[in-house]
N, C-alpha and C. Protein backbone atom coordinates (compact mmCIF):
# COMPACT_ATOMS: atom_id res chain seq x y z
N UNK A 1 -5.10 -3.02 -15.41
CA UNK A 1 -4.44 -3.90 -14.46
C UNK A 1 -5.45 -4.26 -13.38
N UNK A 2 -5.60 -5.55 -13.09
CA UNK A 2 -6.12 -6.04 -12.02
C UNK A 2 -5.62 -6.03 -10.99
N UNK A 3 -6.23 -5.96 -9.66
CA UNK A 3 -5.60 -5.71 -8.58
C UNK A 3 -6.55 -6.11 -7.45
N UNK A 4 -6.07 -7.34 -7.08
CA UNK A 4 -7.12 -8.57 -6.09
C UNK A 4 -6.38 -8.93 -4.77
N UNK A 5 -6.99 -8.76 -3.81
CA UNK A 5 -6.63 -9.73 -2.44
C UNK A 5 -6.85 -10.85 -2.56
N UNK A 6 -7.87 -11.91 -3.48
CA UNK A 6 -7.77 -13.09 -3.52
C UNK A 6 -6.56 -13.74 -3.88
N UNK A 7 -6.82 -15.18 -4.34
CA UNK A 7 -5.56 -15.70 -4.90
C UNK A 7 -6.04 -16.09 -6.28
N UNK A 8 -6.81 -15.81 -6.73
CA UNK A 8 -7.36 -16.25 -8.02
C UNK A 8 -8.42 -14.91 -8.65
N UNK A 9 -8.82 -14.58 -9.66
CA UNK A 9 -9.65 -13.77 -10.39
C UNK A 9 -10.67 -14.57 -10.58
N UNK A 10 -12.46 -14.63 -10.30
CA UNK A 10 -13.16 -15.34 -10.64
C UNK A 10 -13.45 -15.26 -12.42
N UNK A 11 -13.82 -15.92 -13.45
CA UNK A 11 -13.80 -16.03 -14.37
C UNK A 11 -12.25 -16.00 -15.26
N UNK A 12 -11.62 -15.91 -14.80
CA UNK A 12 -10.31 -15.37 -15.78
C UNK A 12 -8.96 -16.40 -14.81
N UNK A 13 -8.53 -17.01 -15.47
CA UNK A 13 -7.19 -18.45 -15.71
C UNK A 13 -5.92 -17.39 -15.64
N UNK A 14 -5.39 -18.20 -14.27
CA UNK A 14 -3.48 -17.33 -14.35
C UNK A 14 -2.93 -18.55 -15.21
N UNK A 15 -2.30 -17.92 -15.95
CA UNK A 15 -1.03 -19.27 -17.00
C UNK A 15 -0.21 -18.93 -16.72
N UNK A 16 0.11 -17.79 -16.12
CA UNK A 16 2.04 -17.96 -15.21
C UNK A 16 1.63 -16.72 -14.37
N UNK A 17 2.92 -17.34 -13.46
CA UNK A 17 3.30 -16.28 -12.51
C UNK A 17 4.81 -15.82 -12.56
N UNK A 18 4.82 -14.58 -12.06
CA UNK A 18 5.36 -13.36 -12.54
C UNK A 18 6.65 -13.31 -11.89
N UNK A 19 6.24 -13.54 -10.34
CA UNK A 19 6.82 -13.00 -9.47
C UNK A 19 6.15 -12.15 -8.20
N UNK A 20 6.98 -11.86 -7.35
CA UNK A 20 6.74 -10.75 -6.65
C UNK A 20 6.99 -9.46 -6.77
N UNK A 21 5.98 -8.82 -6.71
CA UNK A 21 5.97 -7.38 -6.93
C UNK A 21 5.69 -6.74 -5.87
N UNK A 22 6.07 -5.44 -5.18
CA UNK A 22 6.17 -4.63 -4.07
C UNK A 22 6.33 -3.19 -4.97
N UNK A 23 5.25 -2.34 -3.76
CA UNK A 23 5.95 -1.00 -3.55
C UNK A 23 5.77 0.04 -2.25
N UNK A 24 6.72 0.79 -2.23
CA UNK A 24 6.62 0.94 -0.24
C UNK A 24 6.94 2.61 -0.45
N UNK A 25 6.45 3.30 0.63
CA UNK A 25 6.72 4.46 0.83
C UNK A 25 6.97 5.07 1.96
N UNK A 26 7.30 5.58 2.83
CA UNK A 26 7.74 5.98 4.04
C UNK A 26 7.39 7.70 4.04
N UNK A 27 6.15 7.82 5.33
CA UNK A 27 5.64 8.99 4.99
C UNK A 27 5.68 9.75 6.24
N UNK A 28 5.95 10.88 6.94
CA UNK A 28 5.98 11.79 8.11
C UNK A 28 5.11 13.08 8.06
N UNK A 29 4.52 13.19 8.92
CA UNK A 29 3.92 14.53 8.84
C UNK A 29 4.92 15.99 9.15
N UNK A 30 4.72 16.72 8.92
CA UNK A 30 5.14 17.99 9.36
C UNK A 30 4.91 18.41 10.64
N UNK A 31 5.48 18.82 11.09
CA UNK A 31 5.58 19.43 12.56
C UNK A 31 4.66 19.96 13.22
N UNK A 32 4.02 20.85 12.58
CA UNK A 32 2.31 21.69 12.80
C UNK A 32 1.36 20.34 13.02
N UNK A 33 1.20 19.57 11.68
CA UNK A 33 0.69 18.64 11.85
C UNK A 33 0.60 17.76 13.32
N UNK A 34 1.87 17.49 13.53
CA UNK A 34 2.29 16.12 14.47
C UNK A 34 1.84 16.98 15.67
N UNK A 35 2.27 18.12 15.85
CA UNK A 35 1.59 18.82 17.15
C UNK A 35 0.21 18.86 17.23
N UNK A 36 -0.82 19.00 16.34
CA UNK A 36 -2.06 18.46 16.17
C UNK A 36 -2.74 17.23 16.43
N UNK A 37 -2.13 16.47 15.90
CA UNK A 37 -1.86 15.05 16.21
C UNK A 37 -2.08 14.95 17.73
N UNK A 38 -1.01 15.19 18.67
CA UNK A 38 -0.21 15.34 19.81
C UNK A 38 -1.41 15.38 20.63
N UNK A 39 -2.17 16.83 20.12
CA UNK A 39 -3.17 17.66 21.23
C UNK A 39 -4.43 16.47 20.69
N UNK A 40 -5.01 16.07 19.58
CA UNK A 40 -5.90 14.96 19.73
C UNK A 40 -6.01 13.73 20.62
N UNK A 41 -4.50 13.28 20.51
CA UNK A 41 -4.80 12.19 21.54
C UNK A 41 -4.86 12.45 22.63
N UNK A 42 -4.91 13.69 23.12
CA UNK A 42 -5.00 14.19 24.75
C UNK A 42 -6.51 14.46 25.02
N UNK A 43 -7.45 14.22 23.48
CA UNK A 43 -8.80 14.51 24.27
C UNK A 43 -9.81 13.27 23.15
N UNK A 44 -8.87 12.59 22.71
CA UNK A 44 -9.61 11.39 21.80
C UNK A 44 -10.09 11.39 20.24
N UNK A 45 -10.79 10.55 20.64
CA UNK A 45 -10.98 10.58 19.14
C UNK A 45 -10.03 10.23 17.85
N UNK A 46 -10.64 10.22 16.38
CA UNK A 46 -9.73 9.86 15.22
C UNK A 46 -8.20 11.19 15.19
N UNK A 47 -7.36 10.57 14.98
CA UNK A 47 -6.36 11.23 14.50
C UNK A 47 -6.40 11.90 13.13
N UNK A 48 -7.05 12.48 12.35
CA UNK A 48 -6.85 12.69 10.78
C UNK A 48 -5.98 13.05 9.87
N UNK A 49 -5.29 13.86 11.06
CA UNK A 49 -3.75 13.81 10.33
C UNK A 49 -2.35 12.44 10.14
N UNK A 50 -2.89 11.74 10.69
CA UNK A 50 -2.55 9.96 10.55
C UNK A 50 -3.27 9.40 9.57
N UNK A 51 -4.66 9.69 9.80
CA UNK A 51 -5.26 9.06 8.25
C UNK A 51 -5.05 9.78 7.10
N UNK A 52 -5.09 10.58 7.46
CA UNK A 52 -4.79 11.39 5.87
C UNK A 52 -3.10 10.76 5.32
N UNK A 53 -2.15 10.63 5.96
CA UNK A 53 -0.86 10.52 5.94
C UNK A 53 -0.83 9.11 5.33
N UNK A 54 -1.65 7.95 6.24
CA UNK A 54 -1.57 6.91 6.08
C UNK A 54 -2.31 6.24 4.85
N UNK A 55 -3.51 7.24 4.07
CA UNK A 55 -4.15 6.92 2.79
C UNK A 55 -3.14 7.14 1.83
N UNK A 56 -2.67 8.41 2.00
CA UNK A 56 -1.62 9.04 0.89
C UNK A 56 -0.62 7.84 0.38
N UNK A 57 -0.21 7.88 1.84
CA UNK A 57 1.06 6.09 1.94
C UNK A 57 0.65 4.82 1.17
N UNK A 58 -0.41 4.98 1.21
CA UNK A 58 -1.22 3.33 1.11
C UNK A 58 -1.48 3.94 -0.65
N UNK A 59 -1.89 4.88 -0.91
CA UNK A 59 -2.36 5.05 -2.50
C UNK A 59 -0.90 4.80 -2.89
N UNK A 60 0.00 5.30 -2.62
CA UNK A 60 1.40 5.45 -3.27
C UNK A 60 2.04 4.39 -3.56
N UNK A 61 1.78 3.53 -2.19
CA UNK A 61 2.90 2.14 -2.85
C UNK A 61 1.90 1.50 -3.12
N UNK A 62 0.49 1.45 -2.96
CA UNK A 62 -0.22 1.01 -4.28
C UNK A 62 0.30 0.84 -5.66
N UNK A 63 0.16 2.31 -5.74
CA UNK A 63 0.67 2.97 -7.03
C UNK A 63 1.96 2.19 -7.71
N UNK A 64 3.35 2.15 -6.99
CA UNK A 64 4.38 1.92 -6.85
C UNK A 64 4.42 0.15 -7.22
N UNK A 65 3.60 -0.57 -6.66
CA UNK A 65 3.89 -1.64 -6.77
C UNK A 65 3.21 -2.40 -8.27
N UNK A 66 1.73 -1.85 -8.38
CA UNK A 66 1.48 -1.73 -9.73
C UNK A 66 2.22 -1.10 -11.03
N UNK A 67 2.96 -0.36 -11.00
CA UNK A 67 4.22 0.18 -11.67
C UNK A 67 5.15 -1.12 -12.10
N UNK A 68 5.29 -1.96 -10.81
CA UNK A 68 6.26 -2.61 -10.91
C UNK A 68 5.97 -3.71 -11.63
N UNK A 69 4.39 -4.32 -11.25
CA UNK A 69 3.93 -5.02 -12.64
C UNK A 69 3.72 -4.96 -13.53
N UNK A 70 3.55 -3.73 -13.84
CA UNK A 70 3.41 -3.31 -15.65
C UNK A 70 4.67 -3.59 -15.95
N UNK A 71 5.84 -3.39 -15.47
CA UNK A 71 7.08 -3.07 -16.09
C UNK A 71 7.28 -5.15 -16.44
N UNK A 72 6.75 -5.26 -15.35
CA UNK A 72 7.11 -7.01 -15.61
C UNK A 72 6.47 -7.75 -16.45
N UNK A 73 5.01 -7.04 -16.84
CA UNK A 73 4.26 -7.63 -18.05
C UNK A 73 2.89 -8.33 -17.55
N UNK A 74 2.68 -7.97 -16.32
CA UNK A 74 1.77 -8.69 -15.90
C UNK A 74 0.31 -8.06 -15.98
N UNK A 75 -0.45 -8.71 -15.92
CA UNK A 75 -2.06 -8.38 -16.32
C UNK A 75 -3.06 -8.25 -15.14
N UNK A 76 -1.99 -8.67 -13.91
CA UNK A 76 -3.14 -8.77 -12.61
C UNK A 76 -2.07 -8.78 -11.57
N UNK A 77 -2.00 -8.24 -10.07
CA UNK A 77 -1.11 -8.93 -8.96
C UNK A 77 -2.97 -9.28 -8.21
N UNK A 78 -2.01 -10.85 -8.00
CA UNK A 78 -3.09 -11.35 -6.96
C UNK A 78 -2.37 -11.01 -5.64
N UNK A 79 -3.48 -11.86 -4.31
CA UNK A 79 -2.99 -11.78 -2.79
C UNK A 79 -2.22 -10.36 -2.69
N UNK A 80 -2.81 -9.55 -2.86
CA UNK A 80 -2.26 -8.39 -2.19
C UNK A 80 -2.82 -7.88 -0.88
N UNK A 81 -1.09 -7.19 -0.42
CA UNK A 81 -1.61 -7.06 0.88
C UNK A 81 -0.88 -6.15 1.37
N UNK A 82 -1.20 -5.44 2.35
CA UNK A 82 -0.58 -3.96 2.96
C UNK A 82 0.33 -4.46 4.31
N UNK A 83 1.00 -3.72 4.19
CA UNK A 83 2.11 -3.93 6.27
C UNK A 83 2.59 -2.49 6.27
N UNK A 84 2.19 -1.99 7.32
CA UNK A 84 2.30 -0.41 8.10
C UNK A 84 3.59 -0.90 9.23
N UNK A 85 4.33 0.20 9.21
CA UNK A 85 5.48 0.03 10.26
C UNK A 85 5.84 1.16 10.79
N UNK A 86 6.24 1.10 11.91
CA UNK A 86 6.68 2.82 12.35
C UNK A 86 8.28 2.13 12.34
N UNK A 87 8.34 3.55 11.76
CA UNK A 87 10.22 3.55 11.64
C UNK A 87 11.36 4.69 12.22
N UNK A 88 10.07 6.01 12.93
CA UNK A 88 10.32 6.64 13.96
C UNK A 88 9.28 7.45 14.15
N UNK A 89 9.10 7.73 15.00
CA UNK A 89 8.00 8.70 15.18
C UNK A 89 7.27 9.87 14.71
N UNK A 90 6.24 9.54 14.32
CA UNK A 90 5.68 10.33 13.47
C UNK A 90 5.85 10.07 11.97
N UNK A 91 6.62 8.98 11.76
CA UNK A 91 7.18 8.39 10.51
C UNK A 91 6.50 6.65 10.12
N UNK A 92 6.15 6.76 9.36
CA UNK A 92 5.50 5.27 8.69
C UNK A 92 5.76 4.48 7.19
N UNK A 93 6.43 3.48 7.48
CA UNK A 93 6.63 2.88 5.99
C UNK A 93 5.37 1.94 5.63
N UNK A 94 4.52 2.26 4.53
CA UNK A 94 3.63 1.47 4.42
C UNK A 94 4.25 0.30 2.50
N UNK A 95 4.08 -0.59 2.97
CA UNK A 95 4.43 -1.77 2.08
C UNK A 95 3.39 -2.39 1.77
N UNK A 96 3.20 -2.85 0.10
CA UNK A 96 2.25 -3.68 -0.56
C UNK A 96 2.72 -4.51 -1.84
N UNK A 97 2.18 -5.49 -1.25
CA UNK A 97 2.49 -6.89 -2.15
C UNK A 97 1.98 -7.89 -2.37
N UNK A 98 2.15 -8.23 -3.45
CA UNK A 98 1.60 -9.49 -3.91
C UNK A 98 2.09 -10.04 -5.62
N UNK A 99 1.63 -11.01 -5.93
CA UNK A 99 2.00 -11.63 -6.51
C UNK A 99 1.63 -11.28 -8.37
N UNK A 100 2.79 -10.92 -9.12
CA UNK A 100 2.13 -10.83 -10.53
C UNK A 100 1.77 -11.67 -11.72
N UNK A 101 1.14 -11.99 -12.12
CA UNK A 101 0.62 -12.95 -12.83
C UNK A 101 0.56 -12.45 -14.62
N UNK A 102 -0.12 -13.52 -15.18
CA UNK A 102 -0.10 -13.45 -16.85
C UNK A 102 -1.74 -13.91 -16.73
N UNK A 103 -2.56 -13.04 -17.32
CA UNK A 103 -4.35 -14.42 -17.64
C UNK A 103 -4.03 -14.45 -19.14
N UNK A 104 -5.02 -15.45 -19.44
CA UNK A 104 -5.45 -15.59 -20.63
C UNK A 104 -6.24 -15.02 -21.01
């Protein structure tokens, strides 16, 4: 499966489109964690327990949304694209989408 932020594959022709395909995950740290978290931003620097949280998120509905094109038959999602949301604290839904296609 292909998997492009453009809107096109260089060398390779879309002959249909699919649809939209998505997949989203909503991820929180643990408590130890978030208190870690907490005491970082009080003296700077990267958060890593946010990035770590927020890769996991991002591989998953990766994952999730490519799932959803196989199931549809498709050979590539073009224009893909990520949206991070806080949905409460310490909590993040990360969403990815784009479009599934057919090549020749």
């Amino acid at each position: 499966m292909i998997i492009v932020s453009t809107p096109d594959i260089p060398g390779r022709t879309i002959t249909q489109s699919l649809g939209l395909v998505r997949g989203n995950t909503i991820r929180a740290k643990h408590v130890g964690k978030d208190i870690l978290a907490s005491l970082r931003m009080l003296v700077g620097g990267e958060i890593k327990e946010y990035t770590e949280m927020l890769t996991e998120a991002r591989n998953e509905a990766l994952l999730r949304m490519k799932q959803e094109a196989t199931s549809a038959g498709a050979d590539a999602v073009v224009n893909v694209r990520f949206v991070t949301s806080q949905v409460m604290a310490g909590a993040a839904e990360l969403l990815a989408y784009g479009t599934a296609v057919k090549l020749d």
